[in-house]
Protein backbone atom coordinates (compact mmCIF):
# COMPACT_ATOMS: atom_id res chain seq x y z
CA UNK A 1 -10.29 -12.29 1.02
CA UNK A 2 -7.18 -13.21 3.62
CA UNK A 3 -6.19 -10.34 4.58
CA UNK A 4 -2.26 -12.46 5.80
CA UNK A 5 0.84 -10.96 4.68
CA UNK A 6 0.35 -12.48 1.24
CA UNK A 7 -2.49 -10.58 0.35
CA UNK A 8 -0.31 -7.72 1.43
CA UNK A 9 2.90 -8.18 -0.57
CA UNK A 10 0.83 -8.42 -3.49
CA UNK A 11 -1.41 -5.44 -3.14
CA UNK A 12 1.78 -3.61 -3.00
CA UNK A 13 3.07 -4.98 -5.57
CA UNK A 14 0.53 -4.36 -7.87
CA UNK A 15 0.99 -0.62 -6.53
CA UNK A 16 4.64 -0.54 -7.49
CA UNK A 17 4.13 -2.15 -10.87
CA UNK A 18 1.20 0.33 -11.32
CA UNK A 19 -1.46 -2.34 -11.77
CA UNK A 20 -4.45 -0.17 -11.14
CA UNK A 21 -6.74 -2.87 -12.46
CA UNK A 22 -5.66 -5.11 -10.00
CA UNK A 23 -5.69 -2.42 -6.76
CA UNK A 24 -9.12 -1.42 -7.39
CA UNK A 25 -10.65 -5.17 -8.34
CA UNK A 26 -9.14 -6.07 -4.53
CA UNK A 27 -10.22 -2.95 -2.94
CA UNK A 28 -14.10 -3.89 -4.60
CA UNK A 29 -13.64 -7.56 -3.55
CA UNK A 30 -12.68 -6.36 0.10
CA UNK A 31 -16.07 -4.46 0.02
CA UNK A 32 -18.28 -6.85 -1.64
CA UNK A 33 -17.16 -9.08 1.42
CA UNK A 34 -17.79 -6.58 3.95
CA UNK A 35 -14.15 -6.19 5.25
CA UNK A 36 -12.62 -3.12 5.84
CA UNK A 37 -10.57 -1.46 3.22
CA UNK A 38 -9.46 0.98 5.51
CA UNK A 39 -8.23 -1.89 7.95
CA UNK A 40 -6.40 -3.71 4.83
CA UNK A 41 -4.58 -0.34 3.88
CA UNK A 42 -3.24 0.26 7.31
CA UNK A 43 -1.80 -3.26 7.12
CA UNK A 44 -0.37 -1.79 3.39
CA UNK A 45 1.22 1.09 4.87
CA UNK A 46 2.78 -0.76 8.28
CA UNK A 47 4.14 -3.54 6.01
CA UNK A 48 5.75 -0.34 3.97
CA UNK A 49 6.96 0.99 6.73
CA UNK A 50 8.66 -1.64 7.98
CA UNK A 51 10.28 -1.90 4.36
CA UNK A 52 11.91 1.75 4.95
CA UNK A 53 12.70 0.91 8.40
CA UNK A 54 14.19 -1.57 7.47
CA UNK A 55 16.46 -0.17 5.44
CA UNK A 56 17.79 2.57 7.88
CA UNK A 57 17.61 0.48 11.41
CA UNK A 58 18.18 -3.50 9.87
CA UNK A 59 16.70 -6.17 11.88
CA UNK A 60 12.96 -6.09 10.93
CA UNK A 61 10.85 -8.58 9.41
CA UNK A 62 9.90 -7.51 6.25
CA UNK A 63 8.04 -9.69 3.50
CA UNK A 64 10.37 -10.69 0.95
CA UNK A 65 7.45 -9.35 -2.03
CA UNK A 66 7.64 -6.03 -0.51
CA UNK A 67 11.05 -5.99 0.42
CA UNK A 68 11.62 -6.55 -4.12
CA UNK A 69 9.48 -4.78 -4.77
CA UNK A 70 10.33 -1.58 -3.02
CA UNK A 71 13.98 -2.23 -3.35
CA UNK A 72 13.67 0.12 -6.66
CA UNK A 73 12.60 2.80 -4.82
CA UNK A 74 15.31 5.54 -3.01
CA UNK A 75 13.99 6.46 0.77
CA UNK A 76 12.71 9.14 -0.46
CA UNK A 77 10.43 7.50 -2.86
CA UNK A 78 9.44 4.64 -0.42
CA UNK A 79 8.76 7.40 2.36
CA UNK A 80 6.44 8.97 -0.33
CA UNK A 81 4.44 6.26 -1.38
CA UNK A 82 3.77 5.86 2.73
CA UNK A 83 2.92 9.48 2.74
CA UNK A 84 0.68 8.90 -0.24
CA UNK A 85 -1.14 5.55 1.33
CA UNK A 86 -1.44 6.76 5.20
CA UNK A 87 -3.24 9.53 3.99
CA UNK A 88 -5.78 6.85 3.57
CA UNK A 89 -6.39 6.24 6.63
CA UNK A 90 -6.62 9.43 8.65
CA UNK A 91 -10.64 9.73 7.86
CA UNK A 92 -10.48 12.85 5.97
CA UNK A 93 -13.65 11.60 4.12
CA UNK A 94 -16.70 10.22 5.47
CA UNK A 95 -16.63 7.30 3.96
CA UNK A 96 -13.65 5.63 4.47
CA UNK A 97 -13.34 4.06 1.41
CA UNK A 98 -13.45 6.84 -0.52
CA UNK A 99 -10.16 8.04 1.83
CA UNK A 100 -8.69 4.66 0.56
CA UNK A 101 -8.99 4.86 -2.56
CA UNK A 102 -8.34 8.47 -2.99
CA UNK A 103 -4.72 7.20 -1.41
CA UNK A 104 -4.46 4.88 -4.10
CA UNK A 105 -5.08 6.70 -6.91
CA UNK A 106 -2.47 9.36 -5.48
CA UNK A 107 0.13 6.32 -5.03
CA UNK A 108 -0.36 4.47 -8.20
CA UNK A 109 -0.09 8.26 -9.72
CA UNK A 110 3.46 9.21 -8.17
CA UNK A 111 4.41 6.31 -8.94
CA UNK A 112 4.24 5.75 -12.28
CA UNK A 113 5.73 9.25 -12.20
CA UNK A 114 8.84 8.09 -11.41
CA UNK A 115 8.71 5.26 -14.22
């Protein structure tokens, strides 16, 4: 897995289109590789950030994937879903996977909320 900006834009893309299948198959492939989900979902939530940054400062670089697919979403349902993924990675659990996907499951869920 490549964790690059790619990788990125699409894992949080699948997130907005509420592609649970295709969130948890990447979070398992991460694992089965030995790479750090919790790593790859701060990376989720920075690139997310800069989205909603974006969109109240200008002037950041923001992938164009996430930038479409997060266009959708008012500030206050972008600044949710970062809410939602960065509690991720604040170790609540043990395992740190478990914290990641725990953040996932409560993403994909307010989001398809707002479908």
């Amino acid at each position: 897995i490549d964790e690059n900006k790619e990788s990125i834009g699409l894992f949080i893309s699948w997130l907005c289109d509420g592609r649970d299948d295709k969130v948890f198959a990447f979070l398992r492939d991460i694992l089965s590789r030995g790479q750090s989900s919790n790593t790859f979902l701060n990376r989720v939530v920075c690139a997310c950030d800069e989205a909603y940054r974006h969109r109240l400062e200008g002037n950041r670089s923001v992938d164009a994937l996430v930038f479409e697919k997060t266009k959708k979403l008012s500030n206050k349902e972008l600044e949710g879903l970062i809410d939602c993924l960065a509690s991720g990675v604040d170790h609540s659990y043990e395992g740190t996977h478990t914290g990641v996907k725990m953040a996932c499951v409560r993403a994909l869920d307010s989001l398809k909320k707002l479908a």
